[in-house]
C-alpha atoms as a PDB file:
ATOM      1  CA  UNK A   1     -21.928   5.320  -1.461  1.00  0.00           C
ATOM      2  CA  UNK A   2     -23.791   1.997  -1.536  1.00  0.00           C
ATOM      3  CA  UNK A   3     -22.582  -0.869   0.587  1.00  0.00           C
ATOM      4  CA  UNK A   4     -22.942  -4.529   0.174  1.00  0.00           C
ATOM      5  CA  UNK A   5     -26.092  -5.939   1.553  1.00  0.00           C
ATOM      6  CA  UNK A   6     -24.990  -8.501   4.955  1.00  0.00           C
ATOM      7  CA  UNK A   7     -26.312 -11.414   2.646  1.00  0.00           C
ATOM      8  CA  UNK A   8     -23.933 -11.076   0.174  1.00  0.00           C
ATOM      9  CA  UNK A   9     -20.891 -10.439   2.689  1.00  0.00           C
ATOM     10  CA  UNK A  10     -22.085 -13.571   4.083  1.00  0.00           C
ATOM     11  CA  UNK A  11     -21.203 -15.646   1.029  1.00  0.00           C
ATOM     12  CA  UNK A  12     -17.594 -15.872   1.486  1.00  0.00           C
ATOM     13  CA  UNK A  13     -14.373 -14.085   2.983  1.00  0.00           C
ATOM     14  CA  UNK A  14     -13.015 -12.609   0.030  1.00  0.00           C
ATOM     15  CA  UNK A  15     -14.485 -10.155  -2.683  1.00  0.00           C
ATOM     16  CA  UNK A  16     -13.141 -11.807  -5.300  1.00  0.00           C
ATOM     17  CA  UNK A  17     -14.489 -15.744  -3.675  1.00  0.00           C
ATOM     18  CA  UNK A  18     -18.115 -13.672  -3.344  1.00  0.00           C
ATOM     19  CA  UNK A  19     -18.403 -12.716  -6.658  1.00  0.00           C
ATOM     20  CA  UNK A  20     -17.505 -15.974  -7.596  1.00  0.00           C
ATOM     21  CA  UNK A  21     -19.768 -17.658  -5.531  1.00  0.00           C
ATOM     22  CA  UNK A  22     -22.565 -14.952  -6.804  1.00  0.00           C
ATOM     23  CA  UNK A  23     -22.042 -15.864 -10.256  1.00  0.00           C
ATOM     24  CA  UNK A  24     -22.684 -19.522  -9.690  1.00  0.00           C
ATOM     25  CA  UNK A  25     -25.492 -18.635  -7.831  1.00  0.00           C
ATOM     26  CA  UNK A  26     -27.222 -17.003 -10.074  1.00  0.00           C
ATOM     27  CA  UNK A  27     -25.923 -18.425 -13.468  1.00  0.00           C
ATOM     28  CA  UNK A  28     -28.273 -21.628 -12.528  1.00  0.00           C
ATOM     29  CA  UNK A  29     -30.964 -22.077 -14.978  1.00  0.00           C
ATOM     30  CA  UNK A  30     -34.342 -22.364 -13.433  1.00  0.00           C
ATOM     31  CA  UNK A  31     -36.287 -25.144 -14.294  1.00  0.00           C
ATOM     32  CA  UNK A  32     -39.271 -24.902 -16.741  1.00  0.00           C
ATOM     33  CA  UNK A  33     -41.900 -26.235 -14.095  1.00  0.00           C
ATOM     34  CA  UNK A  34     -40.208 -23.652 -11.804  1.00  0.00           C
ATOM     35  CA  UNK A  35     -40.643 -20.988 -14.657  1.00  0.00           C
ATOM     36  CA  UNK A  36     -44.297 -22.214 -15.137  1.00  0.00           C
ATOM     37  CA  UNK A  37     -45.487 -21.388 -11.667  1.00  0.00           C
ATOM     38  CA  UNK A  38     -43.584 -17.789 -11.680  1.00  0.00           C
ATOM     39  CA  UNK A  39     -45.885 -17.199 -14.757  1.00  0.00           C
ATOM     40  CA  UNK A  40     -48.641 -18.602 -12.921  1.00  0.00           C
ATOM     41  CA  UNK A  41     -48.522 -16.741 -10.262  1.00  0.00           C
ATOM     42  CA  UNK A  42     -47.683 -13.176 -12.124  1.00  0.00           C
ATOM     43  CA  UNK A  43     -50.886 -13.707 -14.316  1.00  0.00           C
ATOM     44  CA  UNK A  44     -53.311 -14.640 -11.965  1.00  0.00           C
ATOM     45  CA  UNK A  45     -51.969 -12.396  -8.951  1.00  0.00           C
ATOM     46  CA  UNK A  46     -52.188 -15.537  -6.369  1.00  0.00           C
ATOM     47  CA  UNK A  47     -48.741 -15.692  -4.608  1.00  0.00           C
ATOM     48  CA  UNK A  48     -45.860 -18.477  -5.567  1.00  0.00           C
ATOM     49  CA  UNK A  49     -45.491 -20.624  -2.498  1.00  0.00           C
ATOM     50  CA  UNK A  50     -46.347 -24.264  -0.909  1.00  0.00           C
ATOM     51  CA  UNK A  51     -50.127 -24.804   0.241  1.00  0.00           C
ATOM     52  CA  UNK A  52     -48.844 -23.637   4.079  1.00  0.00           C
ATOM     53  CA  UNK A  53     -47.767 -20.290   2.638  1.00  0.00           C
ATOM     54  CA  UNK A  54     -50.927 -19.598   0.361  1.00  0.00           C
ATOM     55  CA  UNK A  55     -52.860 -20.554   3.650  1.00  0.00           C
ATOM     56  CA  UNK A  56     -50.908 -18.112   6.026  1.00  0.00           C
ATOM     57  CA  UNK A  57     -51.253 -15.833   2.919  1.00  0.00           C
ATOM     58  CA  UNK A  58     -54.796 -16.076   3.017  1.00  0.00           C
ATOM     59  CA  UNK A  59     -55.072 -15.183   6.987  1.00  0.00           C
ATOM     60  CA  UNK A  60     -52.998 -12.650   6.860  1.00  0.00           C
ATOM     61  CA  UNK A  61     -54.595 -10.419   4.354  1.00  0.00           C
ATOM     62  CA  UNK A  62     -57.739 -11.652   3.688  1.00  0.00           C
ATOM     63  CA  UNK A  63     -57.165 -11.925  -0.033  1.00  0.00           C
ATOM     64  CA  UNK A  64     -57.664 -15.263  -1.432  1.00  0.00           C
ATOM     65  CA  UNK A  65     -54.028 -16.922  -2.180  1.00  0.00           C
ATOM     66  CA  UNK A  66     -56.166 -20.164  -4.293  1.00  0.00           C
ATOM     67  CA  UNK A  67     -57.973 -20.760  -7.545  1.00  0.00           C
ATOM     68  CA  UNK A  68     -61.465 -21.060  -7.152  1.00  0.00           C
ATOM     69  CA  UNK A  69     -63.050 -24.082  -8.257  1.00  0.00           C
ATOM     70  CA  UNK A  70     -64.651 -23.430 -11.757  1.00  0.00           C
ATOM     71  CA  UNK A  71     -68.493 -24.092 -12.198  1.00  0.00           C
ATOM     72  CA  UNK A  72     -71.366 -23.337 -14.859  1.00  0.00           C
ATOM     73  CA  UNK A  73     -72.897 -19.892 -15.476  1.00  0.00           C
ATOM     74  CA  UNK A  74     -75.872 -19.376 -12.742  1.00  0.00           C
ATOM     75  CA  UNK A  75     -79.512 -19.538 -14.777  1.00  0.00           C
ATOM     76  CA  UNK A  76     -80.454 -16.077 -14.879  1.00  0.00           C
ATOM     77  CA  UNK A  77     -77.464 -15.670 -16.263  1.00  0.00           C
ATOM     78  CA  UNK A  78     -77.506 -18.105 -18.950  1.00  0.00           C
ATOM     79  CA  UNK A  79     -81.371 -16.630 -19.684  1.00  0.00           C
ATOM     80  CA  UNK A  80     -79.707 -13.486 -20.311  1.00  0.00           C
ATOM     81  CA  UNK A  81     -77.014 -14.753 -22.721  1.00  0.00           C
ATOM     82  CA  UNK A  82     -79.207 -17.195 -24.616  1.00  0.00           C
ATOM     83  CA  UNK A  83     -82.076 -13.660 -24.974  1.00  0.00           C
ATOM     84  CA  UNK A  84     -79.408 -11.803 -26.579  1.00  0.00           C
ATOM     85  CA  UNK A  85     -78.463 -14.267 -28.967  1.00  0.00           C
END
């Protein structure tokens, strides 16, 4: 048998005022900005969070938690490229 997780027993008294307060909770549209940076975050792997989280992130797994700054192709590189074309 499952039981209710402490969270949601903490929301009100009542089963029926829970599941109330549940649905309201979750029946709240998240923004499109909000939406953006879930998408964000899902396609480039980085985590969803403030700069202080991405940071603490970042020190606690050694996996950088930021975009790196973009910059031009190194020479030998772009010697290679413009060869094959």
């Amino acid at each position: 048998m499952r039981t209710p997780h402490p969270e949601y027993l903490a929301m009100d008294a009542t089963h029926a005022a829970r599941s109330l307060a549940y649905r309201k909770l979750v029946g709240e549209a998240l923004s499109s900005g909000l939406i953006a940076e879930i998408r964000n975050a899902a396609d480039t792997g980085l985590v969803l969070g403030n700069e202080r989280f991405r940071n603490e992130g970042e020190q606690l797994t050694g996996q950088r938690q930021h975009h790196r700054k973009r910059s031009p192709l190194p020479k030998t590189q772009l010697n290679n490229e413009e060869f094959l074309l």
